[in-house]
C-alpha atoms as a PDB file:
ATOM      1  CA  UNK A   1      33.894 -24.423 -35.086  1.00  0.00           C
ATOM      2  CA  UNK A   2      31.756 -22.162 -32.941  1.00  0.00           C
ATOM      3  CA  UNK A   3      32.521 -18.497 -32.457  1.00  0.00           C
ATOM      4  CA  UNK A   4      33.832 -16.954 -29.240  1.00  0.00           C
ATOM      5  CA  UNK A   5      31.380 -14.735 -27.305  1.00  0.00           C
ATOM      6  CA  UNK A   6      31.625 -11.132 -28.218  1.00  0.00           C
ATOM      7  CA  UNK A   7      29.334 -10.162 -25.072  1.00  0.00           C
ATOM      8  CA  UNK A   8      28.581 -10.223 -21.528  1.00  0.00           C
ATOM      9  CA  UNK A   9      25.622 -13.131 -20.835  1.00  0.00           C
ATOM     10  CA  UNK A  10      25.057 -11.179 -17.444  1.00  0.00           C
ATOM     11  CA  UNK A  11      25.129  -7.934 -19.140  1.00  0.00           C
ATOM     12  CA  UNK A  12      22.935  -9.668 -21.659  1.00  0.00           C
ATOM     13  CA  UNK A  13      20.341 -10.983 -19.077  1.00  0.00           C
ATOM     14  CA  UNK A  14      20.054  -7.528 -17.246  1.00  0.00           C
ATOM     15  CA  UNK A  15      19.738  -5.353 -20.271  1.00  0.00           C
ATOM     16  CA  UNK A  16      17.165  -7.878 -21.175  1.00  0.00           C
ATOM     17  CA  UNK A  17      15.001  -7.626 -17.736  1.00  0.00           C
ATOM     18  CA  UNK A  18      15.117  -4.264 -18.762  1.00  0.00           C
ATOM     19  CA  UNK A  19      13.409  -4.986 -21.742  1.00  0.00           C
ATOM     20  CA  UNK A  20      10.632  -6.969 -19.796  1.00  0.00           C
ATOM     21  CA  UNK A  21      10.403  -5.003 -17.193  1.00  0.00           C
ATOM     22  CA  UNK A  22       9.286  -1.870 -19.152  1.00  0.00           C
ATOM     23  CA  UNK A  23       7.186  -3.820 -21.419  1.00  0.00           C
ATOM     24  CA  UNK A  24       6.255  -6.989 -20.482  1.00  0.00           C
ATOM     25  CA  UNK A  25       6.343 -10.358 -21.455  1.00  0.00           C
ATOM     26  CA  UNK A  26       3.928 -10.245 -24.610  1.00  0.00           C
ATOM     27  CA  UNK A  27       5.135  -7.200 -25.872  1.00  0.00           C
ATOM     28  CA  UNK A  28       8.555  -7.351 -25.626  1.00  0.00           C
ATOM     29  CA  UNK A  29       9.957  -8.610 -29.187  1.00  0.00           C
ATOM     30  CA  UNK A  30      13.322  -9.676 -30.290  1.00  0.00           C
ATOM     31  CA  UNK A  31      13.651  -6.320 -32.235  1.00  0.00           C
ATOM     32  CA  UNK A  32      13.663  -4.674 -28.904  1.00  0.00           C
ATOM     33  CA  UNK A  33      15.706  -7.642 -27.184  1.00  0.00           C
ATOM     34  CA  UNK A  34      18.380  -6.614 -30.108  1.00  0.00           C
ATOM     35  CA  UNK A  35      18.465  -2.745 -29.181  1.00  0.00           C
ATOM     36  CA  UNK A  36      18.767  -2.831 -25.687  1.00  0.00           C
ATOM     37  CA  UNK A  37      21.673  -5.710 -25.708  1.00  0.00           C
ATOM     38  CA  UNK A  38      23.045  -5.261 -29.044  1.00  0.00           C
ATOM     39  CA  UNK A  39      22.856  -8.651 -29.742  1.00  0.00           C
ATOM     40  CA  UNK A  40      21.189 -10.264 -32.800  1.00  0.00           C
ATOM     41  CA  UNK A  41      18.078 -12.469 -32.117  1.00  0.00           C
ATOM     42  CA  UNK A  42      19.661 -15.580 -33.395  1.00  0.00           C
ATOM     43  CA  UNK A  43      22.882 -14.975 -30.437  1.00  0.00           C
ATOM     44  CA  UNK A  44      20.166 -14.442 -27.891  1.00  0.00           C
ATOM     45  CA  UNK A  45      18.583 -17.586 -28.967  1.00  0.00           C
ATOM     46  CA  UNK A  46      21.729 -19.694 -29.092  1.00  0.00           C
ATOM     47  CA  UNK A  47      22.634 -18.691 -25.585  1.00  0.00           C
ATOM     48  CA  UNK A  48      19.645 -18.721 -24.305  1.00  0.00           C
ATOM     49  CA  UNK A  49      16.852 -20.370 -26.013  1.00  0.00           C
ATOM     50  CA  UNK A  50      13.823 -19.035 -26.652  1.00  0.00           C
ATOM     51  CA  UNK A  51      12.298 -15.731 -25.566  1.00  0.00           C
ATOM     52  CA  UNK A  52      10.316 -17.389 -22.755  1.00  0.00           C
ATOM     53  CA  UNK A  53      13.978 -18.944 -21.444  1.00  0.00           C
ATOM     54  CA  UNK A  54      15.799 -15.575 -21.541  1.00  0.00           C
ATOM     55  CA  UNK A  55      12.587 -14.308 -19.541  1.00  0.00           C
ATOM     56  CA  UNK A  56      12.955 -17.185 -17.062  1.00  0.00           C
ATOM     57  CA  UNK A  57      16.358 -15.777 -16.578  1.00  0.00           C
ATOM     58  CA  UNK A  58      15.555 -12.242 -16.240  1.00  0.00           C
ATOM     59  CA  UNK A  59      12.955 -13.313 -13.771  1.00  0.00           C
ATOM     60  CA  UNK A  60      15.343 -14.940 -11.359  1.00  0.00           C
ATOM     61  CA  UNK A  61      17.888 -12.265 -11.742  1.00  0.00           C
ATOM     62  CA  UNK A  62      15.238  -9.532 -10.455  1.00  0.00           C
ATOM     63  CA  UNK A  63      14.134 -11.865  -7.551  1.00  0.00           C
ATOM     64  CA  UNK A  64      18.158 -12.153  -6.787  1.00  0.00           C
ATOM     65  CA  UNK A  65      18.284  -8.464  -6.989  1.00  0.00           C
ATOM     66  CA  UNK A  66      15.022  -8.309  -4.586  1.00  0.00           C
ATOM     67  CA  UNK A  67      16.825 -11.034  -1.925  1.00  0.00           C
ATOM     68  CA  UNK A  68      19.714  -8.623  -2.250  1.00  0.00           C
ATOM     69  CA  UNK A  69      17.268  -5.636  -0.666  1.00  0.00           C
ATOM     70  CA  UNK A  70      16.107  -8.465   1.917  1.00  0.00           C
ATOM     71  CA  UNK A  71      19.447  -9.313   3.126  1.00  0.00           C
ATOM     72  CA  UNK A  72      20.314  -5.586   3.677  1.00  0.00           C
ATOM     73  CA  UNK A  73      16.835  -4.482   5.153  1.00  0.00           C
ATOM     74  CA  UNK A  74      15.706  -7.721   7.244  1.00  0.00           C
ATOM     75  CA  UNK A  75      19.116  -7.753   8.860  1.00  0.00           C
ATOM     76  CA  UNK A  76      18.228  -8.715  11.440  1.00  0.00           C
ATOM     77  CA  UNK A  77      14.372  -9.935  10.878  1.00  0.00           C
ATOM     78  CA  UNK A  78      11.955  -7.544  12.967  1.00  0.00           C
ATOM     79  CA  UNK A  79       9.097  -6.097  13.491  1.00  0.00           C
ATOM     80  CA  UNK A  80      11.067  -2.661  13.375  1.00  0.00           C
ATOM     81  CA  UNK A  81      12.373  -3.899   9.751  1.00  0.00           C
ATOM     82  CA  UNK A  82       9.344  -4.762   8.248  1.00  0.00           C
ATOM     83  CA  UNK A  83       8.117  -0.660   9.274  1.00  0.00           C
ATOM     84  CA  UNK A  84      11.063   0.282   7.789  1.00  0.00           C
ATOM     85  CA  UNK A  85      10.702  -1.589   4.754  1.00  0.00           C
ATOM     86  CA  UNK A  86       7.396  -0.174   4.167  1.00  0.00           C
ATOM     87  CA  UNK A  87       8.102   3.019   4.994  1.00  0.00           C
ATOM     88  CA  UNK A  88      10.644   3.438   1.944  1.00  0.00           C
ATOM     89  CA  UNK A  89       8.230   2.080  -0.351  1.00  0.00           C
ATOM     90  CA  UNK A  90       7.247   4.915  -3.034  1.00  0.00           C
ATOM     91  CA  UNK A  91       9.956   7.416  -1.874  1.00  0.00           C
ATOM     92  CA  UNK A  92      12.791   8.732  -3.226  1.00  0.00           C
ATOM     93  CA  UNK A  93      11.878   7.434  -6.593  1.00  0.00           C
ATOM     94  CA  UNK A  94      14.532   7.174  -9.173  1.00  0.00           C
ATOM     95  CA  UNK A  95      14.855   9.462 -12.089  1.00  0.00           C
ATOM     96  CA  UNK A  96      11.809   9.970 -14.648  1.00  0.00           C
ATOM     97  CA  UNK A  97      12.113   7.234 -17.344  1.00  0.00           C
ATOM     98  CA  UNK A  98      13.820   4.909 -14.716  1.00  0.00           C
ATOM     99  CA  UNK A  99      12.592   1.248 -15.281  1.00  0.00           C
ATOM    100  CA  UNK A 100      11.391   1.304 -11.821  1.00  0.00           C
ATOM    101  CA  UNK A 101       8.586   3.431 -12.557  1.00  0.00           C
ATOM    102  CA  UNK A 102       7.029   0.064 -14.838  1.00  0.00           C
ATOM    103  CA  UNK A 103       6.033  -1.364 -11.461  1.00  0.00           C
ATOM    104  CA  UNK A 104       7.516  -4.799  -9.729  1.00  0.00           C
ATOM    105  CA  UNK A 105       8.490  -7.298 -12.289  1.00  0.00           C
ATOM    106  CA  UNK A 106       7.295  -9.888 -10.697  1.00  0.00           C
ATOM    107  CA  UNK A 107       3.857  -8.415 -10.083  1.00  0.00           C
ATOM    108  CA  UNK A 108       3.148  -7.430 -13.570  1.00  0.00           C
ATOM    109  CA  UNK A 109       4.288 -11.208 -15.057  1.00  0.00           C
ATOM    110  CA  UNK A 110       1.287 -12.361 -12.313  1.00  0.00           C
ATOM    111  CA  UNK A 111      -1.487  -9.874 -13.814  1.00  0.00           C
ATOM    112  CA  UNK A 112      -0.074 -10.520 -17.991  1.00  0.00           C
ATOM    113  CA  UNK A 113       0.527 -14.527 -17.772  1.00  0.00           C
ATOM    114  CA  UNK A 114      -1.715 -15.938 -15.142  1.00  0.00           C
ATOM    115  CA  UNK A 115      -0.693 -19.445 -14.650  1.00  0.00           C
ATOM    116  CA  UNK A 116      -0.259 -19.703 -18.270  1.00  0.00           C
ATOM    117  CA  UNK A 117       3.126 -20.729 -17.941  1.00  0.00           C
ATOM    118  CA  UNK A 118       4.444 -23.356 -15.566  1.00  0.00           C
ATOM    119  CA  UNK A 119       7.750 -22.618 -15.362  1.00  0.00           C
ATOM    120  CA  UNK A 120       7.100 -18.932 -14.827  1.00  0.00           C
ATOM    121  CA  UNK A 121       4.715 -19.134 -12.384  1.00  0.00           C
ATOM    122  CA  UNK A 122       7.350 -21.290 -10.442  1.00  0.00           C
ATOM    123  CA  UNK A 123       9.538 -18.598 -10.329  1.00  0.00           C
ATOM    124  CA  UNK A 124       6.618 -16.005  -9.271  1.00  0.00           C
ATOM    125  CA  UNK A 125       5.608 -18.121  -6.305  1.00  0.00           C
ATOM    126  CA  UNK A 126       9.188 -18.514  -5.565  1.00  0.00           C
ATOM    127  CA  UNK A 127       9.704 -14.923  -5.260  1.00  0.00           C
ATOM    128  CA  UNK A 128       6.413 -14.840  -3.683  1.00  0.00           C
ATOM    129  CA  UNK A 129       7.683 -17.248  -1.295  1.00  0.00           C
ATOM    130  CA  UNK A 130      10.682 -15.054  -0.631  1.00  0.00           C
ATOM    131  CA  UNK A 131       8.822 -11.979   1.093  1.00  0.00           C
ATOM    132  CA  UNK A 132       6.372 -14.275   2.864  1.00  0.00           C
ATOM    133  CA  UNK A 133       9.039 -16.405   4.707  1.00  0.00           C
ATOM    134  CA  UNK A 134      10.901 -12.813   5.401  1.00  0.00           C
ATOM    135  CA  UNK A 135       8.049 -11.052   6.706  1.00  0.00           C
ATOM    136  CA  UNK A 136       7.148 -14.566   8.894  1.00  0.00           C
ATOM    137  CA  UNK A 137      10.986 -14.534  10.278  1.00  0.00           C
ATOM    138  CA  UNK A 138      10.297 -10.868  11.310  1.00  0.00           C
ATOM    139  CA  UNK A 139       7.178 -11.088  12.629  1.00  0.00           C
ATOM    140  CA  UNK A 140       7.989 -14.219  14.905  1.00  0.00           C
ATOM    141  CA  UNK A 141      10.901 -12.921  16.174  1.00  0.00           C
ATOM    142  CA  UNK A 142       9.071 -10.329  17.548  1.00  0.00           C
ATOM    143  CA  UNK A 143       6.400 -12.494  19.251  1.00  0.00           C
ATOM    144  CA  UNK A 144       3.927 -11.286  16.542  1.00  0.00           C
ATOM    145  CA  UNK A 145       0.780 -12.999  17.500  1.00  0.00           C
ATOM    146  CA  UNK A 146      -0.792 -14.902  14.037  1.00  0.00           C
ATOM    147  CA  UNK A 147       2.154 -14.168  12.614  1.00  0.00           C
ATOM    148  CA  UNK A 148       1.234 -16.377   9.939  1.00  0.00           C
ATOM    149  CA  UNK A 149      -1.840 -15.110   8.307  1.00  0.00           C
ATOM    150  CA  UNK A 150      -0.189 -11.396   9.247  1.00  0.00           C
ATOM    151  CA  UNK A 151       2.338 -12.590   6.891  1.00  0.00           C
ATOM    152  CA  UNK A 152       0.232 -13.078   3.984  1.00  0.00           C
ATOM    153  CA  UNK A 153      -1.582 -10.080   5.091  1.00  0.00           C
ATOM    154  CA  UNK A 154       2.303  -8.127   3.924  1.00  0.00           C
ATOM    155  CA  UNK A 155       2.916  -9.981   0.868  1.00  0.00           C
ATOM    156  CA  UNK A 156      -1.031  -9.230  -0.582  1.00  0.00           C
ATOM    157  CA  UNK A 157      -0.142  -5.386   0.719  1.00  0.00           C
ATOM    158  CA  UNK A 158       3.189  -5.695  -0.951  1.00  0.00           C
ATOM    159  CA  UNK A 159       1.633  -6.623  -4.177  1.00  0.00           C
ATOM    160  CA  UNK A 160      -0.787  -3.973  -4.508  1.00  0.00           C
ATOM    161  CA  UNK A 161       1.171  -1.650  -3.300  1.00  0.00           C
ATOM    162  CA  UNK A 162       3.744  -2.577  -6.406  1.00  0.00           C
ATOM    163  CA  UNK A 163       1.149  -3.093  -8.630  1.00  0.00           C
ATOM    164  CA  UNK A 164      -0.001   0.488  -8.098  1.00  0.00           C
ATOM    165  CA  UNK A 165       3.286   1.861  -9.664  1.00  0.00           C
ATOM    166  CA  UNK A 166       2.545  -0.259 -12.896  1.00  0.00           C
ATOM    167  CA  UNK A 167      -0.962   1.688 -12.910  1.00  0.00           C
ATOM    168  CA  UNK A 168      -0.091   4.882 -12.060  1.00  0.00           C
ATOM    169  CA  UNK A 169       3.565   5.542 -14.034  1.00  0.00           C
ATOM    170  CA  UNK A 170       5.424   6.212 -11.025  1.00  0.00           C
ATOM    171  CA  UNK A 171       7.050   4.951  -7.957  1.00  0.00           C
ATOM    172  CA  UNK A 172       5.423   7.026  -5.882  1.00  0.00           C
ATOM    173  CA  UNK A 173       1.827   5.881  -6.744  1.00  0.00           C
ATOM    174  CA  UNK A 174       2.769   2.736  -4.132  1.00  0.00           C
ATOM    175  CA  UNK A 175       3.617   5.481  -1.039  1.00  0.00           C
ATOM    176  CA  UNK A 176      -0.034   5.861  -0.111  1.00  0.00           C
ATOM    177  CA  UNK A 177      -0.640   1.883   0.788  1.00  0.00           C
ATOM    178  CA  UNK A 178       2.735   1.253   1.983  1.00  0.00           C
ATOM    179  CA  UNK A 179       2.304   4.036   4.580  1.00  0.00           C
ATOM    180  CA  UNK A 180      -0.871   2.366   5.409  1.00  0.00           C
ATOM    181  CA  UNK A 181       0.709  -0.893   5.928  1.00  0.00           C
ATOM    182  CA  UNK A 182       3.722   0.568   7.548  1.00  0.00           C
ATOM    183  CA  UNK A 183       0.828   2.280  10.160  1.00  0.00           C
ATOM    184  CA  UNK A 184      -0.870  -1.126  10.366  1.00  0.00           C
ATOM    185  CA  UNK A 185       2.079  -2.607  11.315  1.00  0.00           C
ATOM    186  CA  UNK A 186       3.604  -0.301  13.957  1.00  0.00           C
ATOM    187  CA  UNK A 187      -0.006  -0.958  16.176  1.00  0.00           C
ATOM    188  CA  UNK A 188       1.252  -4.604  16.180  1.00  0.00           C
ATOM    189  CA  UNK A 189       3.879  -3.787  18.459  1.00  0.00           C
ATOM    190  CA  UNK A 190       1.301  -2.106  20.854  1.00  0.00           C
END
């Protein structure tokens, strides 16, 4: 007869993107897994399978956390949103030792795996995906001209803007191209 759960899975799965998050996929072991959720390795792998699984879980929990800043910001989608958006990029950064400061999930997993791994590079792309059609819906309701290809102009902003934080230690290392964006964006509306 199995045992009862003694713990939280979402609890489990957060503390865990945690984990990743600060230090990546490759070098994030079960040892650590175990600390940060106090769970042993063989729970964590019973629940959730392998460490590449629990990562696949992680990742779509940080791209629902990331729709959950969409929904507030691009509420409605605009022009004006997207400049607002950018704008907060880099400031007010959380405390020092904050996960945050590791960079954007999502944006490190690109750089470490590559297209190593199917299923996570589904997710990626998905969350890709995610700011492209938001920043398209703002831009066309707007009237942006080539909205499209301005589009894809944000996310690749977007992404080095992020990946800048993973570089430089600290949120505020993205400010600097976000405010460029943000600037790049405003003469749009011109």
């Amino acid at each position: 007869m199995a045992r009862p759960r003694t713990f939280d899975e979402e609890d489990a799965i957060q503390q865990s993107l945690n984990v990743f998050w600060r230090y990546g996929y490759d070098a994030t072991t079960y040892k650590l897994l175990e600390l940060a959720t106090k769970i042993a390795p063989r729970s964590l792998i019973n629940v959730f399978g392998d460490k590449e699984a629990l990562f696949l879980r992680a990742l779509k929990k940080y791209r629902q956390m990331a729709q959950g800043i969409v929904d507030k910001v691009f509420n409605p989608p605009s022009v004006d949103a997207v400049i607002v958006f950018f704008d907060s990029v880099g400031k007010n950064p959380p405390p020092k030792g904050d996960v945050r400061h590791s960079g954007c999930l999502m944006v490190n997993t690109m750089f470490e795996l590559g297209k190593d791994k199917p299923a996570v590079t589904a997710e990626v792309n998905a969350y890709r995906d995610m700011w492209r059609s938001t920043f398209l819906a703002s831009l066309e309701a707007d009237g942006i001209p080539d909205a499209e290809t301005k589009a894809e102009f944000l996310v690749g902003g977007l992404f080095g803007a992020l990946s800048q934080i993973r570089m430089g230690g600290h949120v505020s290392c993205a400010a600097p191209t976000a405010k460029v964006i943000a600037d790049t964006v405003r003469s749009w509306k011109q």
